[in-house]
N, C-alpha and C. Protein backbone atom coordinates (compact mmCIF):
# COMPACT_ATOMS: atom_id res chain seq x y z
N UNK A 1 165.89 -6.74 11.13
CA UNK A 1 165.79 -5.45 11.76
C UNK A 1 165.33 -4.41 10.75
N UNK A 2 165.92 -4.61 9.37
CA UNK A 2 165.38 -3.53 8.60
C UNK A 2 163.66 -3.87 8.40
N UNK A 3 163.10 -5.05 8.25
CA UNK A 3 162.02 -5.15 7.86
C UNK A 3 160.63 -4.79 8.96
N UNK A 4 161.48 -4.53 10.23
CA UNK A 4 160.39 -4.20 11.17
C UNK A 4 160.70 -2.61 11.60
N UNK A 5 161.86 -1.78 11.22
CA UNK A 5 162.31 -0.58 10.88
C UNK A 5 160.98 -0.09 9.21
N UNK A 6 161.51 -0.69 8.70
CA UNK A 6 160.57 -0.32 7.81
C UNK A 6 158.91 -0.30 7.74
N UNK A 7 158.43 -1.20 8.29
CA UNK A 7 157.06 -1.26 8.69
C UNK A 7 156.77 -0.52 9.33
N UNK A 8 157.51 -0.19 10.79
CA UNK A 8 156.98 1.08 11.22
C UNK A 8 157.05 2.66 10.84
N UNK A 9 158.39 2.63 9.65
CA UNK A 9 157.77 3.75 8.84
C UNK A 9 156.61 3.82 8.25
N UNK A 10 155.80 2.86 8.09
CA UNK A 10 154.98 2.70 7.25
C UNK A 10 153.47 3.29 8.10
N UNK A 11 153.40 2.84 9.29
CA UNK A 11 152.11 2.86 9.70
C UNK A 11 151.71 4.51 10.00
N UNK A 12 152.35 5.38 9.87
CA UNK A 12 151.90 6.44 10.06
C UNK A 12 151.06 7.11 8.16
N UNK A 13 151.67 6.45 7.73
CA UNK A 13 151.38 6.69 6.19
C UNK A 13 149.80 5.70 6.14
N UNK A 14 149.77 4.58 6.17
CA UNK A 14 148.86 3.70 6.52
C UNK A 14 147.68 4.81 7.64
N UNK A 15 147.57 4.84 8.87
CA UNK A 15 146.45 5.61 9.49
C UNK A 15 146.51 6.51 8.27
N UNK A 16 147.01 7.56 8.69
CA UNK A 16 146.09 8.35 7.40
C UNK A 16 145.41 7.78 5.95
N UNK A 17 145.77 7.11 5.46
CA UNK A 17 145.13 6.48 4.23
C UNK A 17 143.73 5.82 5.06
N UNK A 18 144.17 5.23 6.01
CA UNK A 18 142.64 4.39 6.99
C UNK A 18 141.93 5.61 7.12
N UNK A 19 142.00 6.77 7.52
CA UNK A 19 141.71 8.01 8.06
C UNK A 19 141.14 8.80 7.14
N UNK A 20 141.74 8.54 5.73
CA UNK A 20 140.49 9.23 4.46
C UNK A 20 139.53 8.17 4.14
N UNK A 21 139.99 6.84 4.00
CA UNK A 21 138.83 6.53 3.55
C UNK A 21 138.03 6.33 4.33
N UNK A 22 138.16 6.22 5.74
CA UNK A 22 136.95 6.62 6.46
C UNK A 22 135.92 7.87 6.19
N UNK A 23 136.49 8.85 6.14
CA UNK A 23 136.57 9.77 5.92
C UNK A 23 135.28 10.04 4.40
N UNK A 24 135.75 9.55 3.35
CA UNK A 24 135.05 9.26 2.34
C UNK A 24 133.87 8.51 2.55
N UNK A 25 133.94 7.71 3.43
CA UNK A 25 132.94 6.56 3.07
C UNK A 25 131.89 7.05 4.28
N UNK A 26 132.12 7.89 5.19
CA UNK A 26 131.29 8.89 5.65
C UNK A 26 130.55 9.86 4.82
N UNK A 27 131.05 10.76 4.22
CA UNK A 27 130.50 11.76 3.09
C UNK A 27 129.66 11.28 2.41
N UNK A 28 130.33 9.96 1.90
CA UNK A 28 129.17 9.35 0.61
C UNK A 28 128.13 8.69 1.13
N UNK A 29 128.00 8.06 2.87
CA UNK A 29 126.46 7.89 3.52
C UNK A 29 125.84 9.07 3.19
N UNK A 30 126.28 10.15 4.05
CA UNK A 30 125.48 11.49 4.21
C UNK A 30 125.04 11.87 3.16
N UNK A 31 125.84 11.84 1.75
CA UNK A 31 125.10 12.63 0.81
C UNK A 31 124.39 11.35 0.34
N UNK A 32 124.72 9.54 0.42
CA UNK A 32 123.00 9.18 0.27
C UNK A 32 121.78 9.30 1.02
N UNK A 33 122.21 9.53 2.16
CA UNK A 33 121.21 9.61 3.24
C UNK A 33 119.91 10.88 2.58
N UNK A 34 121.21 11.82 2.41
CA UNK A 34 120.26 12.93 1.94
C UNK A 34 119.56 13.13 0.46
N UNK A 35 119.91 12.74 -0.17
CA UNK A 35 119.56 11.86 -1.35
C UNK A 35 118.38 11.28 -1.41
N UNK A 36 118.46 10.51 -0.44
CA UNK A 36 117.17 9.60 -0.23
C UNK A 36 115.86 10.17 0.54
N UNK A 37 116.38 11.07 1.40
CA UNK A 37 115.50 12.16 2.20
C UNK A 37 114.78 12.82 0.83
N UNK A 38 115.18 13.65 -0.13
CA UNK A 38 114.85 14.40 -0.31
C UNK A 38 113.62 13.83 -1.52
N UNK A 39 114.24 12.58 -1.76
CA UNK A 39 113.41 11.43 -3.27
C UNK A 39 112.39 11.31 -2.51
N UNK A 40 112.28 11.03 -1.01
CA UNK A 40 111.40 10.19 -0.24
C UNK A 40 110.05 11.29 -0.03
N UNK A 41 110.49 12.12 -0.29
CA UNK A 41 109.74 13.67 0.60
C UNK A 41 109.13 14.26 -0.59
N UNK A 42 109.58 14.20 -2.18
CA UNK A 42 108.96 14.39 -3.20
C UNK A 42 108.21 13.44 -3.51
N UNK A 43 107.95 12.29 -3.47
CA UNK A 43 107.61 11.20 -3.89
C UNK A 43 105.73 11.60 -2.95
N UNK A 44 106.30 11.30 -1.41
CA UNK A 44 105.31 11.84 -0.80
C UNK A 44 104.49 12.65 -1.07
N UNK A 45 105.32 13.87 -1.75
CA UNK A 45 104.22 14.68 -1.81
C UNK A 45 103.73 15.14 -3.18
N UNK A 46 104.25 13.95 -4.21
CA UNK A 46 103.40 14.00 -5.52
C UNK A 46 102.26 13.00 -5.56
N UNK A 47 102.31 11.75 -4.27
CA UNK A 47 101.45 11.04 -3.96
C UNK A 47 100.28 11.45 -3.34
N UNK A 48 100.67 12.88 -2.58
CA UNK A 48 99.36 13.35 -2.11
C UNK A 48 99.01 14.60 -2.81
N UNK A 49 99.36 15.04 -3.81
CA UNK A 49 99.02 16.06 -5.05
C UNK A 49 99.71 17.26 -3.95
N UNK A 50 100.13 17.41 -3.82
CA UNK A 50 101.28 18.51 -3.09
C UNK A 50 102.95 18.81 -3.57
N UNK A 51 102.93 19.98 -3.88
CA UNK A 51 104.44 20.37 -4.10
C UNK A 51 105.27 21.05 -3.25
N UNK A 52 106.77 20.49 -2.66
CA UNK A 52 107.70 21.23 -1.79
C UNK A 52 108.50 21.63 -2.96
N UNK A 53 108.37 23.37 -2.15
CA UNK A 53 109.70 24.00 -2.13
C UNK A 53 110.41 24.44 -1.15
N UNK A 54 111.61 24.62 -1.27
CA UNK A 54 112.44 25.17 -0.29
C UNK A 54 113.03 26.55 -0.06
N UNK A 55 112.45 27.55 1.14
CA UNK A 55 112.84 28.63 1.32
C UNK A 55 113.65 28.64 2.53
N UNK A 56 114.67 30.02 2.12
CA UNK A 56 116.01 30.23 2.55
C UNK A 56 114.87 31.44 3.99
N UNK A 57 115.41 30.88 4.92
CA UNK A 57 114.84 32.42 5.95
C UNK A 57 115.74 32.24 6.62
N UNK A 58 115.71 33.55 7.37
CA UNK A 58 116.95 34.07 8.42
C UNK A 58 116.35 34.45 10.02
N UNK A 59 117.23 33.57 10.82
CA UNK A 59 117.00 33.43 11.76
C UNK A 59 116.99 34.63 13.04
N UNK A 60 115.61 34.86 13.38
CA UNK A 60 115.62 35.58 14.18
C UNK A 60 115.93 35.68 15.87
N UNK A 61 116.51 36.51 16.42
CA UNK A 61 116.84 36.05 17.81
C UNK A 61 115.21 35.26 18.78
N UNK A 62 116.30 34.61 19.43
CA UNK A 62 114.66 33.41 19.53
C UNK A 62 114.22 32.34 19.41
N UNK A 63 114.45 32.36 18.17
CA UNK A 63 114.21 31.63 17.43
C UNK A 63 114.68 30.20 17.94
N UNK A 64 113.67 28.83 17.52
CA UNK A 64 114.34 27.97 18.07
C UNK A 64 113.82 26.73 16.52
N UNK A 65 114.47 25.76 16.58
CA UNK A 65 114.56 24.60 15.65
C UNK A 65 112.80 24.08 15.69
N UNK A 66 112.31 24.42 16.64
CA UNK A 66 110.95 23.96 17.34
C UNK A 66 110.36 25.06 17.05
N UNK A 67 110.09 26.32 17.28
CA UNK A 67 109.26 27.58 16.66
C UNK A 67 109.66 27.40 15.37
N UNK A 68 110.70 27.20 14.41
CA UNK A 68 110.24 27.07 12.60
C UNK A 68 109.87 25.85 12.89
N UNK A 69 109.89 24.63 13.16
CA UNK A 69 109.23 23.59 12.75
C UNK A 69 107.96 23.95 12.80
N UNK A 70 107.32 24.50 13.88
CA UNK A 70 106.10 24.95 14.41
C UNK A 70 105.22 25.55 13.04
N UNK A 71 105.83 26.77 13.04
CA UNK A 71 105.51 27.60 11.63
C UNK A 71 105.42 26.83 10.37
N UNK A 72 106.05 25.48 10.08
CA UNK A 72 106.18 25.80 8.82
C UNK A 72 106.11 24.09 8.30
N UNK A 73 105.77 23.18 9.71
CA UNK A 73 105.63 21.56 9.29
C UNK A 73 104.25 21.10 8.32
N UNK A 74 103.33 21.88 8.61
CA UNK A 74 102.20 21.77 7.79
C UNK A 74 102.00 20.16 8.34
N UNK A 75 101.47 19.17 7.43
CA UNK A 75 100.81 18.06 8.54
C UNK A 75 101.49 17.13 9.34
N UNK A 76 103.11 17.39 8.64
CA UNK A 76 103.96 16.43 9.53
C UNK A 76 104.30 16.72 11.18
N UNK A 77 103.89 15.81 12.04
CA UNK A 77 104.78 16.11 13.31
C UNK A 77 105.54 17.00 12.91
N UNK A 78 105.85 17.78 14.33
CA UNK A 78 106.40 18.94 14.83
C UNK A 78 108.17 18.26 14.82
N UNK A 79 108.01 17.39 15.65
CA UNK A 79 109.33 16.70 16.25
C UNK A 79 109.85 15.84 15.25
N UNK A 80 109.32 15.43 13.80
CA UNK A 80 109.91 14.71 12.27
C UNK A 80 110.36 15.90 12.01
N UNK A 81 109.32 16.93 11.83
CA UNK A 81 110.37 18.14 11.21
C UNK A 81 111.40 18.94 11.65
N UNK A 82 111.23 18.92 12.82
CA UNK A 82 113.04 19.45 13.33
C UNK A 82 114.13 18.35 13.03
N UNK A 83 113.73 17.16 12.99
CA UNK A 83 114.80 16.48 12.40
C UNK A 83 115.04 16.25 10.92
N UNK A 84 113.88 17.11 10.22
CA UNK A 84 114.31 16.93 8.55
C UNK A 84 114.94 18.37 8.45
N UNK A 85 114.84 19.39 9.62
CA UNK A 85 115.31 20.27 9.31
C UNK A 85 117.18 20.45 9.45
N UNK A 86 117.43 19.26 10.33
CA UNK A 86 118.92 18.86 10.98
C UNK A 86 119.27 18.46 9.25
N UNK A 87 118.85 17.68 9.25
CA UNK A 87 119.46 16.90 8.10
C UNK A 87 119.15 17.84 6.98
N UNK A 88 118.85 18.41 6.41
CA UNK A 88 118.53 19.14 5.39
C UNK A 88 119.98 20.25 5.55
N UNK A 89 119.62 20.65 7.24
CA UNK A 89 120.75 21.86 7.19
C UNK A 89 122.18 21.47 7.71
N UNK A 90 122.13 20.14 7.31
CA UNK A 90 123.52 19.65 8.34
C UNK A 90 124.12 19.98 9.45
N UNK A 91 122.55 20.33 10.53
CA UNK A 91 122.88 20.77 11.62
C UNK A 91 123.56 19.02 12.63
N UNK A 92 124.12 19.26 13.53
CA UNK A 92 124.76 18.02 14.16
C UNK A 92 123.87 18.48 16.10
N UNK A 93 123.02 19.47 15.98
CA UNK A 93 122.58 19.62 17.41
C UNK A 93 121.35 20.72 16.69
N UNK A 94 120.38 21.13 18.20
CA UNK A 94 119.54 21.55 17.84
C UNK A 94 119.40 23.23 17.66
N UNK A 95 120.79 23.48 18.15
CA UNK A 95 121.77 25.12 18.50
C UNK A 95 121.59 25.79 17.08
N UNK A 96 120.52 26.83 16.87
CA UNK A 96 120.71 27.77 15.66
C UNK A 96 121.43 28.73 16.28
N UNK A 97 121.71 29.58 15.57
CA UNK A 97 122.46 31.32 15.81
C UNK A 97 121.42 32.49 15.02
N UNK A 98 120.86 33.17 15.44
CA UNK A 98 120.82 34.22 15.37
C UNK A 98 121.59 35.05 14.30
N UNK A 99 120.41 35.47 13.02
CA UNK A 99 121.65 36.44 11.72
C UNK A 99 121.85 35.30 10.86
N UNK A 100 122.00 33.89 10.93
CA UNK A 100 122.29 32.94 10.40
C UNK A 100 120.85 32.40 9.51
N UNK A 101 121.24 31.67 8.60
CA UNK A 101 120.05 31.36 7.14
C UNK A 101 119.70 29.74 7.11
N UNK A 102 118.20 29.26 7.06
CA UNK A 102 117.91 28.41 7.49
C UNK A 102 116.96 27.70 6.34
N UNK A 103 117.38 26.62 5.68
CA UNK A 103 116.53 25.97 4.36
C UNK A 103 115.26 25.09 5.08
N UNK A 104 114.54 25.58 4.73
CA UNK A 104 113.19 25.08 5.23
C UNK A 104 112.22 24.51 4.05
N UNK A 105 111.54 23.70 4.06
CA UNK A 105 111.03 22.66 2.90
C UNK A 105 109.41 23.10 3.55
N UNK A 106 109.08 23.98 1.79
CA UNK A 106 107.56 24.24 2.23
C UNK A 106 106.55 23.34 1.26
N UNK A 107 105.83 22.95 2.24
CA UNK A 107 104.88 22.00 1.18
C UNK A 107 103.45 22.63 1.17
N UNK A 108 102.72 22.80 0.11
CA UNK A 108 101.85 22.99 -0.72
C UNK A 108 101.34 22.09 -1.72
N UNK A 109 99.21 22.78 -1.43
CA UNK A 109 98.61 21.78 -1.78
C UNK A 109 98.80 22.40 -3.71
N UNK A 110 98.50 21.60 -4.10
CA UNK A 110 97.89 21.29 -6.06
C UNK A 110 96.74 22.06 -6.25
C-alpha cells in the first residue's frame, strides 16, 4: 500500500518534468529551424551576389502580412514570403496589429 501511495505522489512531479522537457525540446526545434532559415537565405543570396538586411517597420492600419510581402519580396513568391515573414517574426497566424513593429528581410543586388 505504501508503494502505490507513493507512486502516485510521484506522478504529478513526473508530468511536469514530461511537461518541460517537452517544452525544451520545442524551443530548441524553433530556434534550429530558424537558424537554418536564416544560413539558408544568406547562403542564397551570396550565391546570387546579393545582400539581406533586415529592417524593423511599423505597421500601418491596413496593413496586411500580404501588402509587406508585396512591397518588399523582391524575386521570391509573394506567398514564401509571408511565410518567412511568420517565422522570422514568430508570428503563429497571419493577424498583424496595427502600431506594432515588423522585421522584414531586404535583399539587395552587389
Amino acid at each position: 500500500m505504501k508503494n502505490i501511495q507513493h507512486t502516485l505522489e510521484r506522478k504529478p512531479v513526473l508530468k511536469r518534468m514530461m511537461l518541460l522537457v517537452g517544452t525544451l525540446i520545442v524551443i530548441l526545434l524553433c530556434t534550429f529551424a530558424l537558424s537554418t532559415l536564416a544560413t539558408a537565405k544568406h547562403t542564397q543570396a551570396a550565391q546570387r551576389g546579393t545582400q539581406t538586411t533586415y529592417e524593423s517597420i511599423r505597421i500601418a492600419g491596413g496593413d496586411s502580412l500580404w501588402s509587406i510581402a508585396q512591397q518588399y519580396h523582391g524575386i521570391e513568391e509573394t506567398a514564401d514570403f509571408v511565410e518567412e515573414l511568420k517565422v522570422l517574426n514568430n508570428l503563429s497566424s497571419d493577424r498583424i496589429q496595427a502600431g506594432s513593429y515588423l522585421l522584414v528581410p531586404v535583399t539587395s543586388v552587389m
